[in-house]
PDB file of N, CA and C in Angstrom:
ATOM      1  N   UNK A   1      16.761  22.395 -31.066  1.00  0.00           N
ATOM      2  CA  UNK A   1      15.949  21.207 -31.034  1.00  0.00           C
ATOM      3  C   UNK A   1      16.684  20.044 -31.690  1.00  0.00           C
ATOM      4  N   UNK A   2      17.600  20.318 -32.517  1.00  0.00           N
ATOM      5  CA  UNK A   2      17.767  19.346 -33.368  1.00  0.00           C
ATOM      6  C   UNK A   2      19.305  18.947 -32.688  1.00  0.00           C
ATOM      7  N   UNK A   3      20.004  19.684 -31.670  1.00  0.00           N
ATOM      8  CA  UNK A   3      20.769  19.284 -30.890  1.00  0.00           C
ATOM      9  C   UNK A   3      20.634  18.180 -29.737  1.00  0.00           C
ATOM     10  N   UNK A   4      19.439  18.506 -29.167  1.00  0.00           N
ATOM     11  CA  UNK A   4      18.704  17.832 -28.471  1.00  0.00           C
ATOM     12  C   UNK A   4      18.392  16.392 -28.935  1.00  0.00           C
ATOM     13  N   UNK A   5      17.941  16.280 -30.257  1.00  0.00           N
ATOM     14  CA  UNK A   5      17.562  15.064 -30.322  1.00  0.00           C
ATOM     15  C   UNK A   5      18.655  14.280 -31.177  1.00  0.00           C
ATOM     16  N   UNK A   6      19.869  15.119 -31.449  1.00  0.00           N
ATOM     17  CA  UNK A   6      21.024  14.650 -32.062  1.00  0.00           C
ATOM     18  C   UNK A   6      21.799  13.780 -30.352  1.00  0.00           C
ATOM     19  N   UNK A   7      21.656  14.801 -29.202  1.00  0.00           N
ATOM     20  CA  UNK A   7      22.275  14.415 -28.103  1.00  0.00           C
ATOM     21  C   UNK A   7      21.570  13.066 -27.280  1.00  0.00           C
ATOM     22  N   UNK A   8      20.149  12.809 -27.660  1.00  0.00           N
ATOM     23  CA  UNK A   8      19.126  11.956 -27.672  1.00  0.00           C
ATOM     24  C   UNK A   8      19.736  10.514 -28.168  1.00  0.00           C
ATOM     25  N   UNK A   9      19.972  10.643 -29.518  1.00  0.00           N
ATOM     26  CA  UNK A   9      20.205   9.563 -30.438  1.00  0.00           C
ATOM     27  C   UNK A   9      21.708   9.080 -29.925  1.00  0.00           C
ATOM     28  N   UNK A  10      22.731   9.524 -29.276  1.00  0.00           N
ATOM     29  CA  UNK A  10      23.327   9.327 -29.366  1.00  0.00           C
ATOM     30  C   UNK A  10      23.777   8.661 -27.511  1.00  0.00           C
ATOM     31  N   UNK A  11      23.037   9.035 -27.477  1.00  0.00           N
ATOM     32  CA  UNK A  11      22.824   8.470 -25.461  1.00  0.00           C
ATOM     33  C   UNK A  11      22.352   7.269 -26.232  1.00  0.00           C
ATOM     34  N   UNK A  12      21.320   6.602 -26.686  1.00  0.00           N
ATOM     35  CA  UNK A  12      21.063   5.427 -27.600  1.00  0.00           C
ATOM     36  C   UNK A  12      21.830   4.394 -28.028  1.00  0.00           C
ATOM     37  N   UNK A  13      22.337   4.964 -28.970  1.00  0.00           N
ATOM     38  CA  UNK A  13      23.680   4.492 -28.986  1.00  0.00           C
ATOM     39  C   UNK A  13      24.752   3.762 -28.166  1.00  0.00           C
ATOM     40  N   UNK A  14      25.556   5.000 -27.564  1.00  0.00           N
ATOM     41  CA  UNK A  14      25.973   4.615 -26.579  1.00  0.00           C
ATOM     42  C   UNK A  14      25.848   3.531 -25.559  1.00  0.00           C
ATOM     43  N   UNK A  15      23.954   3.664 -25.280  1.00  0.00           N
ATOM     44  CA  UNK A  15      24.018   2.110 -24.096  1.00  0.00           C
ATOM     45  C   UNK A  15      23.879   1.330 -24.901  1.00  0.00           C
ATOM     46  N   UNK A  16      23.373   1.297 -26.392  1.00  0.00           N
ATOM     47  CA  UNK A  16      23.516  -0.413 -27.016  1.00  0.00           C
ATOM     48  C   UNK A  16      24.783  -0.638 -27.175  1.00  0.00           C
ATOM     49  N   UNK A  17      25.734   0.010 -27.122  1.00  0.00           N
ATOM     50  CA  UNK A  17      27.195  -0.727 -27.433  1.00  0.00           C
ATOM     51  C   UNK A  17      27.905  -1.385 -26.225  1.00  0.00           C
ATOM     52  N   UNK A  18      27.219  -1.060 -25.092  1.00  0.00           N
ATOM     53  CA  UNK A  18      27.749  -1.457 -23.688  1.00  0.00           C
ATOM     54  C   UNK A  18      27.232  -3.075 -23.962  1.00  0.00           C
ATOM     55  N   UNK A  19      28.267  -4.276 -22.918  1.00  0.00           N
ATOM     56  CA  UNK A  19      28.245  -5.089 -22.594  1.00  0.00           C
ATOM     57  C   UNK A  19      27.282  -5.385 -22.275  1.00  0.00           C
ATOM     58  N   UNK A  20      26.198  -6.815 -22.208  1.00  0.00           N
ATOM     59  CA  UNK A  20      24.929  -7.103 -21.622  1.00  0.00           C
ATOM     60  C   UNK A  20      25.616  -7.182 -20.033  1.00  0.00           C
ATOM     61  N   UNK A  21      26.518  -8.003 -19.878  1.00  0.00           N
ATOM     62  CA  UNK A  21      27.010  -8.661 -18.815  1.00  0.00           C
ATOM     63  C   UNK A  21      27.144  -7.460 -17.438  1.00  0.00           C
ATOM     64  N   UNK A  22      27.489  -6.392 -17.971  1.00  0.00           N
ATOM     65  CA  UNK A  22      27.689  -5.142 -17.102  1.00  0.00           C
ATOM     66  C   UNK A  22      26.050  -4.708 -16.538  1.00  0.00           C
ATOM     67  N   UNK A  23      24.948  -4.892 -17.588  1.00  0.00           N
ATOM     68  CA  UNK A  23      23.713  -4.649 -16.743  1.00  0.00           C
ATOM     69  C   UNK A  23      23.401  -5.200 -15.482  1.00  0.00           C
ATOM     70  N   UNK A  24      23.760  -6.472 -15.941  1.00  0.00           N
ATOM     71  CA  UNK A  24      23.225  -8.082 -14.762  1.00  0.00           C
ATOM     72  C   UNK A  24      24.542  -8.228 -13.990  1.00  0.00           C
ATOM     73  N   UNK A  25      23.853  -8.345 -12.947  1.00  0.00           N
ATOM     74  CA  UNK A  25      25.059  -8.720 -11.800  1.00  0.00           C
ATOM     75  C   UNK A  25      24.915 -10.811 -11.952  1.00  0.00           C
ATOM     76  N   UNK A  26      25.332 -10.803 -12.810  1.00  0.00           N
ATOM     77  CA  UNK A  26      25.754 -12.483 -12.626  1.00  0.00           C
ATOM     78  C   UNK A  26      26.689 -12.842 -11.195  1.00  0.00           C
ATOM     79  N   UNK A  27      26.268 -14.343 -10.978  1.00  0.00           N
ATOM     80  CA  UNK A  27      27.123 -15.100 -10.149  1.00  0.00           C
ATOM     81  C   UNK A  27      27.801 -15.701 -10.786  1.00  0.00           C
ATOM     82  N   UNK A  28      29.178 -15.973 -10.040  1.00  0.00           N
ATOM     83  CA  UNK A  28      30.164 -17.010 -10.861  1.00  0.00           C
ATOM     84  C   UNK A  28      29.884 -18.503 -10.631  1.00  0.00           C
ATOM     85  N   UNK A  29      30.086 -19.359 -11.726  1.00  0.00           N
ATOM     86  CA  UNK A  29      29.880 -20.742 -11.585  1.00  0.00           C
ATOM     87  C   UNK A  29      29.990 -21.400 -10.354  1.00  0.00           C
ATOM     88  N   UNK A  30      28.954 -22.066 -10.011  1.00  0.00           N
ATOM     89  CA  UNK A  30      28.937 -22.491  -8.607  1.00  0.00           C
ATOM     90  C   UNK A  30      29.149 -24.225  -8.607  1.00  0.00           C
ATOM     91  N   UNK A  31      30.221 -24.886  -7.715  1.00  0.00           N
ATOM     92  CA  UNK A  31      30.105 -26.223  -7.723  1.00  0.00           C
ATOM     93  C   UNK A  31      29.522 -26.877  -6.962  1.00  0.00           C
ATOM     94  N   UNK A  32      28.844 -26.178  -6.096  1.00  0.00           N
ATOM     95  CA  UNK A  32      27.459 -26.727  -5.295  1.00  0.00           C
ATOM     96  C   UNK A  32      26.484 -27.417  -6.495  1.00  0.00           C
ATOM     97  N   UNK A  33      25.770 -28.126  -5.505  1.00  0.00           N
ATOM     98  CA  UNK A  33      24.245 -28.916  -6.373  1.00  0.00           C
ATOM     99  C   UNK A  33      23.493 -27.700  -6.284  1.00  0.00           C
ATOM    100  N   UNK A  34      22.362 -28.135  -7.466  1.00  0.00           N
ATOM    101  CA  UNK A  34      21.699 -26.699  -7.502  1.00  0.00           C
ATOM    102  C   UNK A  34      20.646 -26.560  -6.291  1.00  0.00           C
ATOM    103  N   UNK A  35      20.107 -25.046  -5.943  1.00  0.00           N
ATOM    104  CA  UNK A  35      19.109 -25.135  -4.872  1.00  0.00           C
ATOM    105  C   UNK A  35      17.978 -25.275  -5.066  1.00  0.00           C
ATOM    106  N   UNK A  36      17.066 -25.893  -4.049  1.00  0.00           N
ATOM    107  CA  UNK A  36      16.040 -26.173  -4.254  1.00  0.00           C
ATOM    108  C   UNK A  36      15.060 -25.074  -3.786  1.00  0.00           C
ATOM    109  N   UNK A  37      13.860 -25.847  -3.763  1.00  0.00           N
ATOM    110  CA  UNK A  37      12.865 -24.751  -3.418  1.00  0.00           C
ATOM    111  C   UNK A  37      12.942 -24.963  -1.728  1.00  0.00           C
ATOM    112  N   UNK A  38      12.921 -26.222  -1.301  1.00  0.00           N
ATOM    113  CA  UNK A  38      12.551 -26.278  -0.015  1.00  0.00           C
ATOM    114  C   UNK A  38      13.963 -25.968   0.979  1.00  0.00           C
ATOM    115  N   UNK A  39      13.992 -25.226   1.791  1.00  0.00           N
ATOM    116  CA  UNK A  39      15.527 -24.687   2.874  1.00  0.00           C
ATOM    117  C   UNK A  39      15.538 -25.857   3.900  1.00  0.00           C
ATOM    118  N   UNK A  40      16.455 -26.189   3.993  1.00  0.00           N
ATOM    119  CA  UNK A  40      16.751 -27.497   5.079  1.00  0.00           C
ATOM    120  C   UNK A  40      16.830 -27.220   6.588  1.00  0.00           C
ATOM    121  N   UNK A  41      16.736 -25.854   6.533  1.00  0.00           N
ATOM    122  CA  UNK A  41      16.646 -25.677   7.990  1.00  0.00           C
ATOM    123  C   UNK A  41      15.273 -25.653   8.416  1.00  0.00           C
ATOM    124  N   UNK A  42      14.125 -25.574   7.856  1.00  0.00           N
ATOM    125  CA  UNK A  42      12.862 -25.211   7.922  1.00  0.00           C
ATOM    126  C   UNK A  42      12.433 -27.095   8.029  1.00  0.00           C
ATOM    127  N   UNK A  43      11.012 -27.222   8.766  1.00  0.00           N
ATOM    128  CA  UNK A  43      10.612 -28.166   8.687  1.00  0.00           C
ATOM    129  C   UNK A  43       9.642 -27.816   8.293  1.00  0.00           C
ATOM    130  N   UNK A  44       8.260 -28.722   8.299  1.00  0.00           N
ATOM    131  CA  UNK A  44       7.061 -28.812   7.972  1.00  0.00           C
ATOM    132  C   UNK A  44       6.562 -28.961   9.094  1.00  0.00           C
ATOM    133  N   UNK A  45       5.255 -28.757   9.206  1.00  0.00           N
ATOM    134  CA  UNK A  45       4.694 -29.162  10.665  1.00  0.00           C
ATOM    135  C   UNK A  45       3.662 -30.514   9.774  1.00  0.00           C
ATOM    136  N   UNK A  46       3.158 -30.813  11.316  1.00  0.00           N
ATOM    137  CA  UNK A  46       2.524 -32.058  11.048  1.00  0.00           C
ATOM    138  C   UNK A  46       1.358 -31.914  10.132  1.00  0.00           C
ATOM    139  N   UNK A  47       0.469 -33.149  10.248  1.00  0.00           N
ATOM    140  CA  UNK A  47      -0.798 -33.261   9.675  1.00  0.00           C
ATOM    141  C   UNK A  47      -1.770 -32.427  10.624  1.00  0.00           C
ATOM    142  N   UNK A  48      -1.682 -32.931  11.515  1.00  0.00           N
ATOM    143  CA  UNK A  48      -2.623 -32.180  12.250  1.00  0.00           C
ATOM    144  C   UNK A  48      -2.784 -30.653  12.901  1.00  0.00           C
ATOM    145  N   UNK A  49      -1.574 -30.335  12.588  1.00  0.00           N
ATOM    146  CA  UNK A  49      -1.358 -29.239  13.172  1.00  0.00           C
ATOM    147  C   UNK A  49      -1.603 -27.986  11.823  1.00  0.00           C
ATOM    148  N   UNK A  50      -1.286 -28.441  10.883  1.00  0.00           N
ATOM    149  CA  UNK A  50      -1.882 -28.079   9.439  1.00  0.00           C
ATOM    150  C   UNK A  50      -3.164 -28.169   9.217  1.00  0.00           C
ATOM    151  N   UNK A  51      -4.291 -28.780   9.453  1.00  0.00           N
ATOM    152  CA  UNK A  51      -5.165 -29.049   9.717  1.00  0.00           C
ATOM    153  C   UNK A  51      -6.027 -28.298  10.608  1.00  0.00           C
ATOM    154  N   UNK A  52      -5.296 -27.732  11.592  1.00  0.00           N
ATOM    155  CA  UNK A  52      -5.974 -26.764  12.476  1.00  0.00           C
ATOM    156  C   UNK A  52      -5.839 -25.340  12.224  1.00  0.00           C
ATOM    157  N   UNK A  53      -4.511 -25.237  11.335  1.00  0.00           N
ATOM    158  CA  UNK A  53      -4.321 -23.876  10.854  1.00  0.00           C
ATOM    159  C   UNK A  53      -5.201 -23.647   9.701  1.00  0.00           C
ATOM    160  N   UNK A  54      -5.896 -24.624   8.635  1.00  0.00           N
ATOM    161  CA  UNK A  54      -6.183 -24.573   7.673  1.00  0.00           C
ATOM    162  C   UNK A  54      -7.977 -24.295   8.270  1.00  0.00           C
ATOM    163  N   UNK A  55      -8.268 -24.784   9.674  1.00  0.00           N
ATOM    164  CA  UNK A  55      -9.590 -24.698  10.331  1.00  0.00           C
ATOM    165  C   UNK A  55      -9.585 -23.291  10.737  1.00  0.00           C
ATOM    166  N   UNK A  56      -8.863 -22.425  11.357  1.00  0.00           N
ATOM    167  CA  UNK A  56      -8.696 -21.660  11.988  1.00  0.00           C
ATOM    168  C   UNK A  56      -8.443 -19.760  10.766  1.00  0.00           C
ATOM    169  N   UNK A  57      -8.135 -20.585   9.498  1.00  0.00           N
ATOM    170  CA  UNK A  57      -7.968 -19.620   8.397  1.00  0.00           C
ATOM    171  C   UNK A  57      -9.178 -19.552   7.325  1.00  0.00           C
ATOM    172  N   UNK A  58      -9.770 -20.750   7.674  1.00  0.00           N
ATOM    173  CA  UNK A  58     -10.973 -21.018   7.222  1.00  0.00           C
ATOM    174  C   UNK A  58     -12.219 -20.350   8.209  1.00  0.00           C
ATOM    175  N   UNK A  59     -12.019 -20.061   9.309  1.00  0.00           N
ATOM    176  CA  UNK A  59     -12.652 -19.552  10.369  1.00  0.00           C
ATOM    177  C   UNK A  59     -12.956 -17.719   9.967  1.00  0.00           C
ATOM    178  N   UNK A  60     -11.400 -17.525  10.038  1.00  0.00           N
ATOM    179  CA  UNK A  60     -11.266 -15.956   9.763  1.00  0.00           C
ATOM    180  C   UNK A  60     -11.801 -15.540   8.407  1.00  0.00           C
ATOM    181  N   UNK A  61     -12.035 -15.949   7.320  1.00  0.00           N
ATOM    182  CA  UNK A  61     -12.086 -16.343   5.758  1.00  0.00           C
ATOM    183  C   UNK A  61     -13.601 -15.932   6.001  1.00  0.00           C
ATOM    184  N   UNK A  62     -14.770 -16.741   6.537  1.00  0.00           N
ATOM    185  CA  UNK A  62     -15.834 -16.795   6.789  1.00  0.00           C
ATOM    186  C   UNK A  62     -16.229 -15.518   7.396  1.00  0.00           C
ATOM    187  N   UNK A  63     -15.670 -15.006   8.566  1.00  0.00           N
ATOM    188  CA  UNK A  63     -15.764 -13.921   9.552  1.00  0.00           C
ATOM    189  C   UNK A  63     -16.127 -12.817   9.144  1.00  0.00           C
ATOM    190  N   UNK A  64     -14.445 -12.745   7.934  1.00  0.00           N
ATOM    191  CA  UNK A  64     -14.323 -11.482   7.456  1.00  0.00           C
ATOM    192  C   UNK A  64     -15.197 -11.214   6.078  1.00  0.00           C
ATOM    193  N   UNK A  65     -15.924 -12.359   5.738  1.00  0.00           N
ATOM    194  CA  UNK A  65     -16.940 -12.071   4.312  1.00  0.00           C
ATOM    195  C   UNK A  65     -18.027 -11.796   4.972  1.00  0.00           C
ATOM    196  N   UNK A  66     -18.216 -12.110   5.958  1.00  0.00           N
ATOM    197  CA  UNK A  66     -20.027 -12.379   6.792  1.00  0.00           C
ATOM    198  C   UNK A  66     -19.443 -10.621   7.531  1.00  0.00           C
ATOM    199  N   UNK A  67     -18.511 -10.473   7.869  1.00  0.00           N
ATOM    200  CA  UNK A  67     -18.282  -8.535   8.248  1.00  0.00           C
ATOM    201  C   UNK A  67     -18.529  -7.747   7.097  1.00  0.00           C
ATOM    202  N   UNK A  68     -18.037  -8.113   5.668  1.00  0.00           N
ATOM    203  CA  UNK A  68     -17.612  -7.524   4.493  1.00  0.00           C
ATOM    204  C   UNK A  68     -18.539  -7.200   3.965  1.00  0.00           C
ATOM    205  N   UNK A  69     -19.945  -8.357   4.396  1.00  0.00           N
ATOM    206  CA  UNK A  69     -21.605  -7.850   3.783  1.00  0.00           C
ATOM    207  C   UNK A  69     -22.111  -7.426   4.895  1.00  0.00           C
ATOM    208  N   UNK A  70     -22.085  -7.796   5.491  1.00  0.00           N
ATOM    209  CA  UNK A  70     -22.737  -6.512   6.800  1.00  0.00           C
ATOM    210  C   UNK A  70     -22.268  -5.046   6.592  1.00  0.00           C
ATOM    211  N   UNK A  71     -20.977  -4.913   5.624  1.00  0.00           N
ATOM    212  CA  UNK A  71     -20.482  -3.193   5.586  1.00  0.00           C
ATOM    213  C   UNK A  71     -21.203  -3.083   4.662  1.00  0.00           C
ATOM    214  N   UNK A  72     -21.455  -3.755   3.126  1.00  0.00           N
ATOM    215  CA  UNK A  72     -22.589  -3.551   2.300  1.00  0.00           C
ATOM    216  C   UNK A  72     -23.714  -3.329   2.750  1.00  0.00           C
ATOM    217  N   UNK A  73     -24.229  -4.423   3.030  1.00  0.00           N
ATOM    218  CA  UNK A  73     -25.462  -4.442   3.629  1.00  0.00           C
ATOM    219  C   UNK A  73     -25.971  -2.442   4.585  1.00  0.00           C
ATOM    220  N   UNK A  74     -24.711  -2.091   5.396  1.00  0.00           N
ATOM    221  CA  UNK A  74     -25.632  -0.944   6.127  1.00  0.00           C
ATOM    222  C   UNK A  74     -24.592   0.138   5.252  1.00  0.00           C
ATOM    223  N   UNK A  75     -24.478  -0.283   4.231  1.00  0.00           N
ATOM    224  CA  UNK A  75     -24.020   0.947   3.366  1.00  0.00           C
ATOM    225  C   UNK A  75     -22.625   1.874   3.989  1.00  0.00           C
ATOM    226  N   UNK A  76     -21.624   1.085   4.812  1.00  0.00           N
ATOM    227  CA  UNK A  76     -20.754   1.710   4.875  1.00  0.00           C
ATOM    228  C   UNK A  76     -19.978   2.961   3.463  1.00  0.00           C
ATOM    229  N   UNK A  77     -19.830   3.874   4.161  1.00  0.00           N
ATOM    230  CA  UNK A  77     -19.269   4.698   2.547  1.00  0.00           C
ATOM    231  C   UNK A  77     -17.718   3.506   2.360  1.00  0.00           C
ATOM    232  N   UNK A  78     -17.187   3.318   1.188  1.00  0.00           N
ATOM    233  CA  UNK A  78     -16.200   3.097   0.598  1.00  0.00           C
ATOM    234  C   UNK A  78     -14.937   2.903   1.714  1.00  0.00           C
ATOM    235  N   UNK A  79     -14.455   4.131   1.814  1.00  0.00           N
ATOM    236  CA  UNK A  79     -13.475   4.594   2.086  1.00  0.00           C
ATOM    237  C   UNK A  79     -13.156   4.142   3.900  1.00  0.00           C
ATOM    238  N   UNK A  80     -13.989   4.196   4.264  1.00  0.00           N
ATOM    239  CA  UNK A  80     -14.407   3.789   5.753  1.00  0.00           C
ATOM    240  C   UNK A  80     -14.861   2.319   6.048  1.00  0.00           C
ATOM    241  N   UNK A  81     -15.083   1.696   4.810  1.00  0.00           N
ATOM    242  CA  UNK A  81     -15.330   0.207   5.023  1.00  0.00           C
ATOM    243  C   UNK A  81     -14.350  -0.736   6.122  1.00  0.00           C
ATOM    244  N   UNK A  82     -12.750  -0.419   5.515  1.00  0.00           N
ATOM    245  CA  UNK A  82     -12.265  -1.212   5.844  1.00  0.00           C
ATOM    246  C   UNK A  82     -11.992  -1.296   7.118  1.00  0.00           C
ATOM    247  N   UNK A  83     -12.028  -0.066   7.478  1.00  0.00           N
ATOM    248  CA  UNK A  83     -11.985   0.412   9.683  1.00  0.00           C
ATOM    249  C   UNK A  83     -12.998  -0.661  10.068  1.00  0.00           C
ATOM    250  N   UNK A  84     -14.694  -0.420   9.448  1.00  0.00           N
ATOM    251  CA  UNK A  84     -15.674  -1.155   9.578  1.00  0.00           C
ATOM    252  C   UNK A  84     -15.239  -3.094   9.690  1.00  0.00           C
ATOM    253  N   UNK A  85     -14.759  -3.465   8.877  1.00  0.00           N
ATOM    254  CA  UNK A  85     -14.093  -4.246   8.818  1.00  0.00           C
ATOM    255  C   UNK A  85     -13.519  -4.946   9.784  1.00  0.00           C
ATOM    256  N   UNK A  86     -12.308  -4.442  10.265  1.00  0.00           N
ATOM    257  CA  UNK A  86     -11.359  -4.141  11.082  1.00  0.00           C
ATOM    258  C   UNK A  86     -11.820  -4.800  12.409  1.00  0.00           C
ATOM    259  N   UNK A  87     -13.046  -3.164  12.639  1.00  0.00           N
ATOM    260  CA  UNK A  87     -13.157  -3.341  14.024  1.00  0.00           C
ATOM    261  C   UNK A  87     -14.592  -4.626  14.262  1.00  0.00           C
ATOM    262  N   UNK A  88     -15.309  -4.945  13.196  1.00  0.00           N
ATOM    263  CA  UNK A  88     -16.240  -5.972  12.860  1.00  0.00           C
ATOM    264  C   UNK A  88     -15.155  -7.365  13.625  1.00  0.00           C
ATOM    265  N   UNK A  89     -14.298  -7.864  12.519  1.00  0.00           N
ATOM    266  CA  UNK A  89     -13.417  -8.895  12.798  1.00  0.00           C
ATOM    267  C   UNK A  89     -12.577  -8.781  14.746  1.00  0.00           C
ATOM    268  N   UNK A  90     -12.639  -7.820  15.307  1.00  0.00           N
ATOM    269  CA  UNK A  90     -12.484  -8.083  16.803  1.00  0.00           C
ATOM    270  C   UNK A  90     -13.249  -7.994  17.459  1.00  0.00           C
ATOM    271  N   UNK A  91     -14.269  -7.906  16.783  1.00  0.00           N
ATOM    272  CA  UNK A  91     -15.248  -8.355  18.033  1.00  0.00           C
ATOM    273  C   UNK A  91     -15.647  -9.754  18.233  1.00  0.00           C
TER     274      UNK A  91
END
């Protein structure tokens, strides 16, 4: 036992003496500007077209809470709700 936790202590050891730098895969200094959040190949879509997605997610949002108490409501068991669900939202 006392080998064990002699062989313990000493695995311990061992990784605190290792380099931080060897854990982390660092990148090397880059002379690029730094990156942003937004990718330049990507656009935005319009106002309106945002607008219809935001109608249309707002649509499904509604659907699937007004399905979600109807599975309450007739006492779906648990486990089977979400089929309930599921097949609620295609119809």
């Amino acid at each position: 036992m006392i080998r064990f936790v002699m062989l313990i202590a000493l695995g311990v050891m061992a990784a605190s003496t290792i380099p931080e730098p060897i854990y982390a895969q660092t990148s090397p200094p880059s002379t690029e500007a730094p990156m942003t959040g937004i990718k330049p190949d990507r656009t935005v879509a319009d106002k309106t077209t945002r607008q219809v997605m935001r109608e249309k997610e707002a649509a499904l949002k509604k659907k699937r809470t007004e399905c979600r108490q109807q599975g309450k409501s007739q006492k779906v068991p648990l486990l089977k709700r979400q089929r309930f669900i599921h097949d609620c939202m295609s119809r």
